[in-house]
C-alpha atoms as a PDB file:
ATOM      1  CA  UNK A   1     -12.640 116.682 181.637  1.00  0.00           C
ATOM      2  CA  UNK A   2     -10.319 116.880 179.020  1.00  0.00           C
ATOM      3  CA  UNK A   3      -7.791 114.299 180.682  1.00  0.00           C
ATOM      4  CA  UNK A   4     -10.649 112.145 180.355  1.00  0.00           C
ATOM      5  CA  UNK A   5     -11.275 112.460 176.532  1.00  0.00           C
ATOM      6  CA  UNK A   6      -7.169 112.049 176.261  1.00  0.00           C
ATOM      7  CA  UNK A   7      -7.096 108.832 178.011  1.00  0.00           C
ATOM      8  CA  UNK A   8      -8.796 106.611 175.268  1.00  0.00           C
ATOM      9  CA  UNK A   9      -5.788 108.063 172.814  1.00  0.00           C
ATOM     10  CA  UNK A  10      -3.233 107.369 175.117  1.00  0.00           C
ATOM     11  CA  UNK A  11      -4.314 103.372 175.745  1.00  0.00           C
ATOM     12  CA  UNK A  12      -4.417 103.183 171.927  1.00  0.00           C
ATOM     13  CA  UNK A  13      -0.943 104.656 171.580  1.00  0.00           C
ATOM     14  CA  UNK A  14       0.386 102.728 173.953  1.00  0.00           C
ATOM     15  CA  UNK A  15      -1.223  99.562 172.608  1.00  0.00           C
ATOM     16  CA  UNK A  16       0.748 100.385 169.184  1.00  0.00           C
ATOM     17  CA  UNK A  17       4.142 101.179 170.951  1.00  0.00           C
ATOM     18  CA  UNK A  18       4.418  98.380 173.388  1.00  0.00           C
ATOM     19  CA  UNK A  19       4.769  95.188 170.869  1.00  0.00           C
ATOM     20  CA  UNK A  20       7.579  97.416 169.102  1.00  0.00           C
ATOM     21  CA  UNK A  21       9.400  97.716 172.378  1.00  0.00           C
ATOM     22  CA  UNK A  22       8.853  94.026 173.452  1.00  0.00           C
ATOM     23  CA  UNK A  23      10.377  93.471 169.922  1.00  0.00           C
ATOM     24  CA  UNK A  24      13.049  95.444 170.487  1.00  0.00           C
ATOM     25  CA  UNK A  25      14.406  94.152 173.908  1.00  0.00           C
ATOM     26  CA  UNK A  26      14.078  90.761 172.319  1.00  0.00           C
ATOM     27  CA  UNK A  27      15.961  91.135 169.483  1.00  0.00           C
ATOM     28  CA  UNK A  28      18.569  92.541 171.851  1.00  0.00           C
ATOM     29  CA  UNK A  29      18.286  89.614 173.703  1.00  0.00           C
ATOM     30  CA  UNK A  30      18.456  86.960 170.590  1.00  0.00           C
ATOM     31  CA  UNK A  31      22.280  87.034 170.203  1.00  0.00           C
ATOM     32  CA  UNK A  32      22.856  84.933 174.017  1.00  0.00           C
ATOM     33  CA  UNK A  33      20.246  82.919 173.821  1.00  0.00           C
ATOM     34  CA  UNK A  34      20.623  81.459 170.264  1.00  0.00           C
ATOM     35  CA  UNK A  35      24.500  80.738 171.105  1.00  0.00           C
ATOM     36  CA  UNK A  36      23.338  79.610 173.970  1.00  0.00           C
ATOM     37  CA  UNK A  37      20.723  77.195 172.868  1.00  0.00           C
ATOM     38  CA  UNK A  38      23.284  75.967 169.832  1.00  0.00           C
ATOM     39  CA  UNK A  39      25.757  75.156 172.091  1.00  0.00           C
ATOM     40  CA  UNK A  40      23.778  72.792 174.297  1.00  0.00           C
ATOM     41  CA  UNK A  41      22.606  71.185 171.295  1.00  0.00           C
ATOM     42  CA  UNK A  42      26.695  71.047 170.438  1.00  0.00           C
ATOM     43  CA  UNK A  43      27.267  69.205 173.717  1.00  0.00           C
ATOM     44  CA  UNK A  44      24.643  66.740 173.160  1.00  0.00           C
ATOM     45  CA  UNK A  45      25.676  66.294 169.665  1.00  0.00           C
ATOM     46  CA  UNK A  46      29.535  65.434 171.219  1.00  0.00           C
ATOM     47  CA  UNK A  47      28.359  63.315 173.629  1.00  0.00           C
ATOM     48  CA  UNK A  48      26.524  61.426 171.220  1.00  0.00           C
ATOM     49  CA  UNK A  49      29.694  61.271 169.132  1.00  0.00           C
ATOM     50  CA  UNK A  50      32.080  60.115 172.399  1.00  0.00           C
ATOM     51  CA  UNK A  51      29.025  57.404 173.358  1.00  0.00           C
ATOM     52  CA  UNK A  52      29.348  55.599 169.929  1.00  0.00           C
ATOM     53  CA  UNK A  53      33.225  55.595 170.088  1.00  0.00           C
ATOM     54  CA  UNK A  54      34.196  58.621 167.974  1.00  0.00           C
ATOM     55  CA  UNK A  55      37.292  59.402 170.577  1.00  0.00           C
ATOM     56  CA  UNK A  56      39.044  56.335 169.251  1.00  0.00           C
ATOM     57  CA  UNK A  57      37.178  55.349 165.413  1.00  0.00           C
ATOM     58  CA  UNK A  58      37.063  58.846 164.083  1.00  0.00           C
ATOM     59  CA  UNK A  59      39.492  60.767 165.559  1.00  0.00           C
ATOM     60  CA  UNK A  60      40.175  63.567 164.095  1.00  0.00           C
ATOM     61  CA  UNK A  61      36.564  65.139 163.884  1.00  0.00           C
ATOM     62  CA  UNK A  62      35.507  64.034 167.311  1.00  0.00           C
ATOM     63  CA  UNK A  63      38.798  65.979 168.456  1.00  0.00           C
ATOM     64  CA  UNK A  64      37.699  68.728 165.588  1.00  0.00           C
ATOM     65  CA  UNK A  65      34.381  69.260 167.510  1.00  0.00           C
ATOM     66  CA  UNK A  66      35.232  69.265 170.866  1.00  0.00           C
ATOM     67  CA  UNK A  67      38.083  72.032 170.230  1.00  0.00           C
ATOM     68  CA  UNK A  68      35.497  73.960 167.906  1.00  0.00           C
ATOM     69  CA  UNK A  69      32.890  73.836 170.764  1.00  0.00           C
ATOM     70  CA  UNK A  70      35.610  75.041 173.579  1.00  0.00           C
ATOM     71  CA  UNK A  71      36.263  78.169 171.703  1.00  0.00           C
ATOM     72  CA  UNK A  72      32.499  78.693 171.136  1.00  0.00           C
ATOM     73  CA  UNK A  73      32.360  78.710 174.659  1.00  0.00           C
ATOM     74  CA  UNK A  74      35.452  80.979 174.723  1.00  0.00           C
ATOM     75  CA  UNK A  75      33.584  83.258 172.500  1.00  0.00           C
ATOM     76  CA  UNK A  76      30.384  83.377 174.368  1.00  0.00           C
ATOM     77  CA  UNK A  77      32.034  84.275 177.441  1.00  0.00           C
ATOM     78  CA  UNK A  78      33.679  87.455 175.891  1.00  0.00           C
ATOM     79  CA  UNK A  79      29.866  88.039 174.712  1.00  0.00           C
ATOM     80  CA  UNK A  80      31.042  87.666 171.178  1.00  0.00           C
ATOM     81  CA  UNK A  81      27.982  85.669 170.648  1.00  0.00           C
ATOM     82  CA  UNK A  82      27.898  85.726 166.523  1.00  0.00           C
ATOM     83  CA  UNK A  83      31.219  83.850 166.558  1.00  0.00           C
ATOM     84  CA  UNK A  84      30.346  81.595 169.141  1.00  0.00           C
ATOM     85  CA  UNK A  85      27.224  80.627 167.371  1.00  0.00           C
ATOM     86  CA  UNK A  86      29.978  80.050 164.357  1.00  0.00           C
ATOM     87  CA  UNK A  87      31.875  78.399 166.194  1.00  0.00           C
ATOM     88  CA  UNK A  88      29.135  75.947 167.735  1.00  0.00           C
ATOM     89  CA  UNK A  89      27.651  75.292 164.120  1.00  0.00           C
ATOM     90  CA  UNK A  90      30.763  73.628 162.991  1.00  0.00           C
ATOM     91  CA  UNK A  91      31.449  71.482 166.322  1.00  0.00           C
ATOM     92  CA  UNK A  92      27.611  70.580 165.275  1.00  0.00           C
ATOM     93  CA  UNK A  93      29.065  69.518 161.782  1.00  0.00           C
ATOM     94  CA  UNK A  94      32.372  67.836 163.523  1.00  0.00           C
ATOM     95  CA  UNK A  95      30.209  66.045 165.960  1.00  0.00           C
ATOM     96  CA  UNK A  96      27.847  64.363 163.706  1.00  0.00           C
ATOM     97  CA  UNK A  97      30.707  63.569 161.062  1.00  0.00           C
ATOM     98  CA  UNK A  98      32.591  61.779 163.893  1.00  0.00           C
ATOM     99  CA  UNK A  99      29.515  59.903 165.187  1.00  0.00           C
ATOM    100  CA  UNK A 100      28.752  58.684 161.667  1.00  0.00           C
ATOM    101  CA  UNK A 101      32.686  57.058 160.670  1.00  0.00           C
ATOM    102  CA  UNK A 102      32.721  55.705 164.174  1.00  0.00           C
ATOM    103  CA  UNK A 103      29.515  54.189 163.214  1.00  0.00           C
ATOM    104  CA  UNK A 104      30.459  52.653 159.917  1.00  0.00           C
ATOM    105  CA  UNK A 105      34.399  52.470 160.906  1.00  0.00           C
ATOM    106  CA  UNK A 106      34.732  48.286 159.458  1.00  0.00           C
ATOM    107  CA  UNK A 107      36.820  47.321 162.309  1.00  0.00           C
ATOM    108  CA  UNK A 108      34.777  48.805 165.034  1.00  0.00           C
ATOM    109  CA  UNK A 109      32.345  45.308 163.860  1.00  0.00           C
ATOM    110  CA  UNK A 110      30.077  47.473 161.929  1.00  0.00           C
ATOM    111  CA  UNK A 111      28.809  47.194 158.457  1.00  0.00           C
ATOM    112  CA  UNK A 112      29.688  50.140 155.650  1.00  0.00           C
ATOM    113  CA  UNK A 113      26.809  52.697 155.678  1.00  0.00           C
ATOM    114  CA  UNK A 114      24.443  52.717 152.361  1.00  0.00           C
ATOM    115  CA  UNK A 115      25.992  49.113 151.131  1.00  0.00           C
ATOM    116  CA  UNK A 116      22.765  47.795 148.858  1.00  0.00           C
ATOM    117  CA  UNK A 117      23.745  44.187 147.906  1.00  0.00           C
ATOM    118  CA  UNK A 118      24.174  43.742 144.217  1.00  0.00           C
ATOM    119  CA  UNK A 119      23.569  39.971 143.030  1.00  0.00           C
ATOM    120  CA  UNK A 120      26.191  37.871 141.296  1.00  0.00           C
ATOM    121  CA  UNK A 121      26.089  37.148 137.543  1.00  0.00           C
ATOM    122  CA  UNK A 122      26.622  33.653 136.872  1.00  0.00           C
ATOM    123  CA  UNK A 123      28.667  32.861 133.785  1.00  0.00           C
ATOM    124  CA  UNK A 124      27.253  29.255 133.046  1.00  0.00           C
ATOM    125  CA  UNK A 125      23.428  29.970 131.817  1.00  0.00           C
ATOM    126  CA  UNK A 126      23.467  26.392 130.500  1.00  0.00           C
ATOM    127  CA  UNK A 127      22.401  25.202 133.900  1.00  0.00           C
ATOM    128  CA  UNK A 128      19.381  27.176 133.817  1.00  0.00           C
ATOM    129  CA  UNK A 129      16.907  24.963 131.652  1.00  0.00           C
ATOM    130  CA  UNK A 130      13.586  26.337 132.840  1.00  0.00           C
ATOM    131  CA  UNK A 131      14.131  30.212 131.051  1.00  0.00           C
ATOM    132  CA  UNK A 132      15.925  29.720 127.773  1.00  0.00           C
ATOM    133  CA  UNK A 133      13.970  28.620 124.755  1.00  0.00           C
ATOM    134  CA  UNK A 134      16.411  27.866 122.527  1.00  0.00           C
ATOM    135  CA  UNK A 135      14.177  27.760 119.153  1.00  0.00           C
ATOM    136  CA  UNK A 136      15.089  31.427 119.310  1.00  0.00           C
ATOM    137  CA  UNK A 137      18.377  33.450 117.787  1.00  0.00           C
ATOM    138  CA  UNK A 138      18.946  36.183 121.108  1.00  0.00           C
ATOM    139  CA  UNK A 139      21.737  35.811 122.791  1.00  0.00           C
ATOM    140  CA  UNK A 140      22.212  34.521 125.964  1.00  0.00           C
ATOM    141  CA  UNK A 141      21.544  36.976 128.763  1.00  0.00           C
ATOM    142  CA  UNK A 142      19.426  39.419 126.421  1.00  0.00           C
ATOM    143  CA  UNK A 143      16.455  38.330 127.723  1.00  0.00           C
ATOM    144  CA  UNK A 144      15.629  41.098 130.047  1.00  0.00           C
END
């Protein structure tokens, strides 16, 4: 009878202990699969870069990435997974760098990146008849 009366108290306990040990294992867990998921994001993030032409307009990061993301890989395979994660972050940063100059690299045929056209002043405002009044004293090109 009195394993009976215990049993209610033992569910509740248990109830209380269990989410503490799921959130345990998976914070033991957290290191391999957060290098893990960085790095496939790193691949795709290269292979962006290498689809655009980053091997031959923007050398030097594309290479920068794909070195960086072979010794994240390095790292994750001798479980070191907070320097693989590193390691991945900055082939991210490579990767996208790369993919951007190759973009905007002028003789790949592409225009600049951010270019906002600015219009030409014209010197001779004495072709312009329909604006200028000249019954007043400003000077020309005050009229803003």
């Amino acid at each position: 009878m009195r394993a009976l009366t215990l049993l209610p108290t033992l569910v509740s306990r248990l109830a209380l202990v269990a989410p503490i040990v799921g959130m345990a294992v998976g914070l033991a867990a957290c290191g391999p699969i957060s290098s893990t998921l960085v790095l496939n994001d790193t691949a795709t993030a290269i292979e962006g870069a290498g689809a655009v032409g980053a091997e031959k307009w923007a050398r030097f990061e594309y290479v920068s990435a794909v070195e960086y993301y072979r010794k994240a890989r390095e790292e994750e395979a001798y479980s070191d997974f907070q320097a693989a994660l590193d390691m991945a972050r900055e082939a991210q940063k490579f990767a996208e760098l790369s993919r951007l100059r190759a973009l905007s690299n002028p003789k790949r045929g592409a225009l600049p990146i951010a270019v906002d056209p600015v219009p030409e002043s014209t010197d001779d405002e004495s072709t312009d008849d329909s604006s200028d009044d000249d019954d007043d004293n400003t000077p020309p090109g005050s009229h803003l």
